[in-house]
Each structure stands twice: as structure tokens, then as C-alpha cells.
Protein backbone atom coordinates (compact mmCIF):
# COMPACT_ATOMS: atom_id res chain seq x y z
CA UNK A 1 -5.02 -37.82 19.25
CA UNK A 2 -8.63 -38.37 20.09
CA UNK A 3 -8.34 -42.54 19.01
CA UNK A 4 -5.09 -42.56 21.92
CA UNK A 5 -7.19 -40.43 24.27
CA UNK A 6 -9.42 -43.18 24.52
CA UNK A 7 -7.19 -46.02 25.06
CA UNK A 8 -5.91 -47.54 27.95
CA UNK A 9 -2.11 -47.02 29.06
CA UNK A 10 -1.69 -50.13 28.15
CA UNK A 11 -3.17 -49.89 24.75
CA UNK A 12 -0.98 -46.61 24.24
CA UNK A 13 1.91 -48.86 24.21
CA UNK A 14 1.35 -51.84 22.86
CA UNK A 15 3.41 -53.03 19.89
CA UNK A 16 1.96 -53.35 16.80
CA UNK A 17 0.01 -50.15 17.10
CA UNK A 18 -3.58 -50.34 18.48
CA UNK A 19 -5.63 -47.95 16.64
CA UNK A 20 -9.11 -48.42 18.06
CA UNK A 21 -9.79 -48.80 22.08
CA UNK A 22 -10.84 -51.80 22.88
CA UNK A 23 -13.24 -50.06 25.35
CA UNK A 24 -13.80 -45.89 25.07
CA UNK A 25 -11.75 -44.66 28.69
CA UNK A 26 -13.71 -41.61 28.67
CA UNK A 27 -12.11 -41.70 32.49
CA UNK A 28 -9.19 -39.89 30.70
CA UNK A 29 -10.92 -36.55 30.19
CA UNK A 30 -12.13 -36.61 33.74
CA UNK A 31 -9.06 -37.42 35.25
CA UNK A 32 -6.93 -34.20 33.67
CA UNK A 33 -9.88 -32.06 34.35
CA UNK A 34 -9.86 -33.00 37.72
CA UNK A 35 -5.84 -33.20 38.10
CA UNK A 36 -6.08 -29.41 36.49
CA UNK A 37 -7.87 -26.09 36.76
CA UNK A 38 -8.78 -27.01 32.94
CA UNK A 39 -11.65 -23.65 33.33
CA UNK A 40 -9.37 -21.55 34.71
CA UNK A 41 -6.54 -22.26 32.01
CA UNK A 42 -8.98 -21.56 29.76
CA UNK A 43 -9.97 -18.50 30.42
CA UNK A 44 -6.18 -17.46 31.17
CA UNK A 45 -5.72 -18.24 27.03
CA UNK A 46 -8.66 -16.36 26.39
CA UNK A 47 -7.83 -13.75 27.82
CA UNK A 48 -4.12 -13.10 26.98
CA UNK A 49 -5.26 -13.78 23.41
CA UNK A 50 -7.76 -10.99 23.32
CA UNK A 51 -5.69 -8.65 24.73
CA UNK A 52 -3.10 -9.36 22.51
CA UNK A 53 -4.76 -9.07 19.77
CA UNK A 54 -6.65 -5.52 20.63
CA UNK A 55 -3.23 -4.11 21.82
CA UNK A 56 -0.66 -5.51 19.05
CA UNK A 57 -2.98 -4.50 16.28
CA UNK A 58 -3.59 -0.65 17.76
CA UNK A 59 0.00 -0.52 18.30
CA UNK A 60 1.17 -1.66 14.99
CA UNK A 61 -1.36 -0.34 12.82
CA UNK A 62 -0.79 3.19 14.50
CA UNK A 63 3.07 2.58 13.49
CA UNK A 64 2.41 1.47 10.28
CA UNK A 65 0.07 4.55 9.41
CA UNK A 66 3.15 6.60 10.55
CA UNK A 67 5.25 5.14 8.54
CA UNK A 68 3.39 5.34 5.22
CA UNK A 69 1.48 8.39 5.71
CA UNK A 70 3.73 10.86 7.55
CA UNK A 71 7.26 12.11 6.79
CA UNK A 72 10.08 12.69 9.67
CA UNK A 73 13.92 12.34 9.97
CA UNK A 74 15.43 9.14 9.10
CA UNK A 75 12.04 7.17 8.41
CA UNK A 76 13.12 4.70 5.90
CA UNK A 77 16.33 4.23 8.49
CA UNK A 78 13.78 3.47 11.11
CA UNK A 79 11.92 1.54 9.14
CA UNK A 80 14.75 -0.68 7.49
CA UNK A 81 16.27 -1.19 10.78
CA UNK A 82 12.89 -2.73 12.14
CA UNK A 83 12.62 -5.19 9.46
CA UNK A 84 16.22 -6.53 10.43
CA UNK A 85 14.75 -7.70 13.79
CA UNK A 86 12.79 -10.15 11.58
CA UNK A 87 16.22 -11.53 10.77
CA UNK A 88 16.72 -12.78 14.82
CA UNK A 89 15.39 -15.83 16.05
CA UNK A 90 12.55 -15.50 18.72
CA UNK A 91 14.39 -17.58 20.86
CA UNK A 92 17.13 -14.92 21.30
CA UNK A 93 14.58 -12.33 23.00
CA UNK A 94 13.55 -14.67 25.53
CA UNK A 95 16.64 -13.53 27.89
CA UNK A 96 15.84 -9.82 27.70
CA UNK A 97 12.24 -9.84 28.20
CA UNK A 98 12.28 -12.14 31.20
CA UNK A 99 14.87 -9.83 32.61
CA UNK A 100 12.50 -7.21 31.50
CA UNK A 101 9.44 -8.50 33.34
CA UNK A 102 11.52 -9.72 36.77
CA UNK A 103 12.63 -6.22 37.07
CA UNK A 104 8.92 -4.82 36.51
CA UNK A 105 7.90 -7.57 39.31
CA UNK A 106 5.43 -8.75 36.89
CA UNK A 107 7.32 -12.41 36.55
CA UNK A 108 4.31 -15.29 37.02
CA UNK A 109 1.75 -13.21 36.17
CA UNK A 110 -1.08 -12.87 33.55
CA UNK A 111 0.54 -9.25 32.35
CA UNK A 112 3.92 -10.87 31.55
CA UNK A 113 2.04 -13.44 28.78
CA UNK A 114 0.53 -10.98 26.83
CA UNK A 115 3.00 -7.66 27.70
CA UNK A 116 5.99 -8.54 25.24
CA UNK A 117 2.88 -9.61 22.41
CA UNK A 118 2.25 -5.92 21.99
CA UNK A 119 4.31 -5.28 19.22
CA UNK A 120 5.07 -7.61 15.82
CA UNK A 121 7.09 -6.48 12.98
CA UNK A 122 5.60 -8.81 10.88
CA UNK A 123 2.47 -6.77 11.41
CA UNK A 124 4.10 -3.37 11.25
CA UNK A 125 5.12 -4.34 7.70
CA UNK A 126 1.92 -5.62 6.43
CA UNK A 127 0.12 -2.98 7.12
CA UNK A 128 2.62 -0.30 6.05
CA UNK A 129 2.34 -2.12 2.73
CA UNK A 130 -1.50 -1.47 3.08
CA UNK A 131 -1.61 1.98 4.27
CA UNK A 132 0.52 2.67 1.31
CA UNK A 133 -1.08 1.34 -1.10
CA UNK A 134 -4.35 3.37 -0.22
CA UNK A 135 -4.81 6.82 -2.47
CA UNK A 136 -3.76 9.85 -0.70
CA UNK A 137 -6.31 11.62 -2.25
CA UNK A 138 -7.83 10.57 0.99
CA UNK A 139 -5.76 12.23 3.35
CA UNK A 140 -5.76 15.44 1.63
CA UNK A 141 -9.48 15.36 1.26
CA UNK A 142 -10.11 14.79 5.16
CA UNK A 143 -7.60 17.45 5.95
CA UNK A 144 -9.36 19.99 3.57
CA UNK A 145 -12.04 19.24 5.92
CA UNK A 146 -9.93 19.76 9.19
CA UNK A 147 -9.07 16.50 10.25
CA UNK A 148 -6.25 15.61 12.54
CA UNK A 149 -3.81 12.76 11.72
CA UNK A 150 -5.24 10.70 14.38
CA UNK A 151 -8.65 10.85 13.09
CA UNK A 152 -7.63 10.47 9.11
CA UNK A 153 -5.88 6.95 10.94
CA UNK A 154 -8.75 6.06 12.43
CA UNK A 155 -12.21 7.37 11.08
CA UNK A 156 -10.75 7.03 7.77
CA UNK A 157 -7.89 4.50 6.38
CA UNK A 158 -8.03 1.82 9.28
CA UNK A 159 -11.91 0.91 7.96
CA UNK A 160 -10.32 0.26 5.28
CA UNK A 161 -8.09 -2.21 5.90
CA UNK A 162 -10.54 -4.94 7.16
CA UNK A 163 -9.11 -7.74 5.70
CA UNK A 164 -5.48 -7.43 6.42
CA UNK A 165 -6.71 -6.74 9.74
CA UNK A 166 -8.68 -10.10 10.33
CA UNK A 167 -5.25 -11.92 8.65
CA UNK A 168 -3.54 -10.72 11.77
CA UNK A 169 -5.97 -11.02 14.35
CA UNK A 170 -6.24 -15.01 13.43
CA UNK A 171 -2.81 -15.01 13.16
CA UNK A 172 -1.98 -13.57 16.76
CA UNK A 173 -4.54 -15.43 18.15
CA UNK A 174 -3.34 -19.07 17.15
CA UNK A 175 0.14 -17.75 17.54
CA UNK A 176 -0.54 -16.96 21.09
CA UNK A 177 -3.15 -20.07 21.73
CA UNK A 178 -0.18 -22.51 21.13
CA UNK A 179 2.43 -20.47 22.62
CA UNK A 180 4.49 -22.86 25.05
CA UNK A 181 8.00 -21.92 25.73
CA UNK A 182 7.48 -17.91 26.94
CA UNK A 183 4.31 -19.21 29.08
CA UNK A 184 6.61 -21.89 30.65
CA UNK A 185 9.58 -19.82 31.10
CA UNK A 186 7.66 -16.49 32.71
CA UNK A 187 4.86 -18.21 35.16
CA UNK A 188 5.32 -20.83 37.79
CA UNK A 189 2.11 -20.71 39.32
CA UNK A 190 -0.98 -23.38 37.58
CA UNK A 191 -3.62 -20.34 38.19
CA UNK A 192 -1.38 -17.97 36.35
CA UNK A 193 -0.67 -20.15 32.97
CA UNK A 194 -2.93 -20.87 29.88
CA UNK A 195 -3.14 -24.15 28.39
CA UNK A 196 -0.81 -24.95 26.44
CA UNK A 197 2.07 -24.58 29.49
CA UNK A 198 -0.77 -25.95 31.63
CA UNK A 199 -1.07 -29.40 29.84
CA UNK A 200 2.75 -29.38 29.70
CA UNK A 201 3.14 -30.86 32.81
CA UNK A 202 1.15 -33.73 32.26
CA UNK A 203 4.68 -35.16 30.93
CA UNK A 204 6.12 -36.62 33.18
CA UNK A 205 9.89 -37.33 34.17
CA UNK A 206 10.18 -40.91 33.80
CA UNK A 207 6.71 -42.22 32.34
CA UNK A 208 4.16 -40.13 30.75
CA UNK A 209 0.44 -41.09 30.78
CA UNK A 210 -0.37 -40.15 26.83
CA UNK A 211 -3.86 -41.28 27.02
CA UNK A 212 -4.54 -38.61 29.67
CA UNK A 213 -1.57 -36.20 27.45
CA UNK A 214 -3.84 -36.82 24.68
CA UNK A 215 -7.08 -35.97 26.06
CA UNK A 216 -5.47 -32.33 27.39
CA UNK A 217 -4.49 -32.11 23.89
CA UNK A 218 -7.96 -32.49 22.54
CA UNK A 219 -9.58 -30.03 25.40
CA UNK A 220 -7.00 -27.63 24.30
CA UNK A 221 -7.47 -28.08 20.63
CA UNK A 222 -11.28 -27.87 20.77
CA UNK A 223 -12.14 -24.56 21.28
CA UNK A 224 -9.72 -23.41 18.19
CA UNK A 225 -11.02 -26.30 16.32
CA UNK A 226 -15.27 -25.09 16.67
CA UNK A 227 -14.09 -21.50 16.36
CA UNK A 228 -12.81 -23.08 12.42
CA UNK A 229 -16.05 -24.63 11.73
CA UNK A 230 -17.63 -21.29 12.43
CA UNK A 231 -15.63 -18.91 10.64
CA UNK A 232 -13.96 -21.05 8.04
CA UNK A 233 -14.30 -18.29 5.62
CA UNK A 234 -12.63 -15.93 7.49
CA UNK A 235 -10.06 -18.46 8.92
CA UNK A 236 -9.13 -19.17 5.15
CA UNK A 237 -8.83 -15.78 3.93
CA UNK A 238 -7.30 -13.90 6.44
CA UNK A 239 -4.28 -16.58 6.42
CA UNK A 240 -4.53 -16.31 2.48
CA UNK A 241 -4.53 -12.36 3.21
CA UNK A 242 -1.47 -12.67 5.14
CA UNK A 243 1.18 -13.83 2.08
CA UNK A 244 -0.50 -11.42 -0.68
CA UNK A 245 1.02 -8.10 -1.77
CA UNK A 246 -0.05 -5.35 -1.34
């Protein structure tokens, strides 16, 4: 990706392959910046990803706790029955939620990227498994000392559960960094898309530059790629984390 992000068009398509430019066309990475808000796609991702992340993991580790912790009518019905949604192809909620966010009026907006993120079953499961498999000694001893549900959840069991935490928060946030087809389906508007549906138009109809496709690529993949090199611990055991048992 970087070698063809250097090349000419020319180069790009020339037969046998060309793996080194002749000449570095750094002109590439100047030209999609200036074609597109690259910034302001940037901090679009950003910030869907974030919220995501905060919003999915309260919401699905408050669920989970729920599910492990407390007893009500028909729990392991409820619970069963969310696991079969993990059974249905992503692809098939794309209808409903657009329909969804047109009649909320919130179609090409930044609310509509992260909105339908909120909630992941995967999640919900994972950390049921880990709520349950914490002692309840614990929640008997905080509520001999007059804690509320809420705070056993939160002052007590979520600390706790650290690592299958980080596991999902990497795994929401690449999940939602490379997201392309609910970005390009949803939003219309350049200023209201991240980067992935961003660069997508840099393909064209009839001919596509891929020098200039390949530099996007590379601005896109950077940020994900010095965030690795930082926290390659973390990067390697919260995916590890995420296909353990409880």
C-alpha cells in the first residue's frame, strides 16, 4: 500500500508489476488531502469511536451484571433469545435501522454512526460470562454494608473486570474505525462521514487513481497503526482476552 502510494498512475499499472517507484510521488498524499477534508474525517472517526465505545460498554456491561447477578421472570428466556440475534447476519439490520434513523430525522448525521453501536451481544455475553464467574460472596458482603445494586455494579464488580473490558473497547474501536457500509449507507454529506466512507469515493466509476486510493489508505491506517506500536501489550491481550472462557 505505501510502495503503490508512491508510484505514478502509470507505474500502478504497468505489467509486470513495478514494486519500487521509480521516483517517490509524495504529490499523492497532498493531492487527497487537498481533494478531502482528511482533518475533519478524522476527527468524525474519532469521535464516533469514543462514543461508541463509552456508551456500548455502559450499556452492555449494565445488562450483563443484570443478567448474572439479579433474578426476574423469564431471564434465561431473555437471555437465550438475545444470543439468537448473533445467529443473523449484520447485513440484515441495515434496513431497519436506516428506517429507524430517517424517521428520528437523524439520517446524515454524526448521531446516526455511532446511535445503532450502542448495544453488542457479543459483549453482553462476554461479560455475563465474567460477572458470573466472580464470587458472590461479594455481593452479599457489600449489601451487608447497605449497598444498592447499582453501586455493587459499579464501585464493586465492574473494577474488576479490567481486562475483558479493554478486549472490547479495542474491539469496538477497530470495528467501528473500518466500518464502511453503515457510514456509506446513513450520511451523504463529506463533513458528516469518517474515513473509511470518506476515502471511498476516491474510486471512481470508470478509472480509479490507486496511487492517490492508496495514499488515503495509508492516512487512514496510520493513526490505528501508531496507536499498536504504543499499546501492543494491550492490543495483544485484550484480542487474546476476547476468545478465552470465562
Amino acid at each position: 500500500m505505501i510502495l503503490t502510494s508512491l508510484k505514478t498512475y502509470g507505474e500502478s499499472m504497468q505489467v509486470p508489476l513495478v514494486i519500487f517507484p521509480a521516483e517517490p510521488q509524495w504529490v499523492n498524499y497532498s493531492s487527497v488531502w487537498n481533494k478531502f477534508p482528511i482533518l475533519r474525517l478524522y476527527i468524525n472517526t474519532f469521535f464516533v469511536m469514543v462514543i461508541s465505545i463509552v456508551i456500548q460498554i455502559f450499556i452492555c456491561s449494565l445488562a450483563a451484571y443484570a443478567f448474572a447477578r439479579l433474578t426476574f421472570p423469564g431471564k434465561n428466556f431473555w437471555f437465550v433469545l438475545s444470543l439468537s440475534m448473533m445467529m443473523i447476519p449484520y447485513q440484515i439490520f441495515l434496513v431497519p435501522h436506516y428506517d429507524i434513523m430517517v424517521s428520528w430525522n437523524l439520517s446524515n448525521t454524526l448521531t446516526a454512526l455511532w446511535l445503532p453501536k450502542t448495544f453488542n451481544i457479543f459483549a453482553l455475553f462476554m461479560l455475563r460470562q465474567f460477572f458470573s464467574s466472580l464470587p458472590i460472596d461479594l455481593d452479599e458482603a457489600a449489601q451487608l454494608d447497605g449497598c444498592s445494586k447499582f453501586r455493587i455494579y459499579w464501585n464493586i464488580l465492574l473494577p474488576l473486570l479490567k481486562s475483558p473490558i479493554v478486549a472490547l473497547c479495542i474491539l469496538t474501536g477497530l470495528g467501528t474505525w473500518k466500518d464502511l457500509m453503515w457510514p456509506l449507507i446513513i450520511n451523504v454529506d463529506m463533513d458528516k462521514m469518517v474515513l473509511s466512507a470518506g476515502l471511498a469515493n476516491l474510486t471512481g466509476q470508470n478509472i480509479t487513481n490507486y496511487p492517490e486510493l492508496m495514499a488515503g489508505g495509508t492516512l487512514a491506517a496510520a493513526p490505528m497503526i501508531i496507536l499498536f506500536f504504543f499499546f501492543q501489550k494491550q492490543f495483544v491481550e485484550g484480542i487474546a482476552m476476547s476468545g478465552s472462557k470465562a
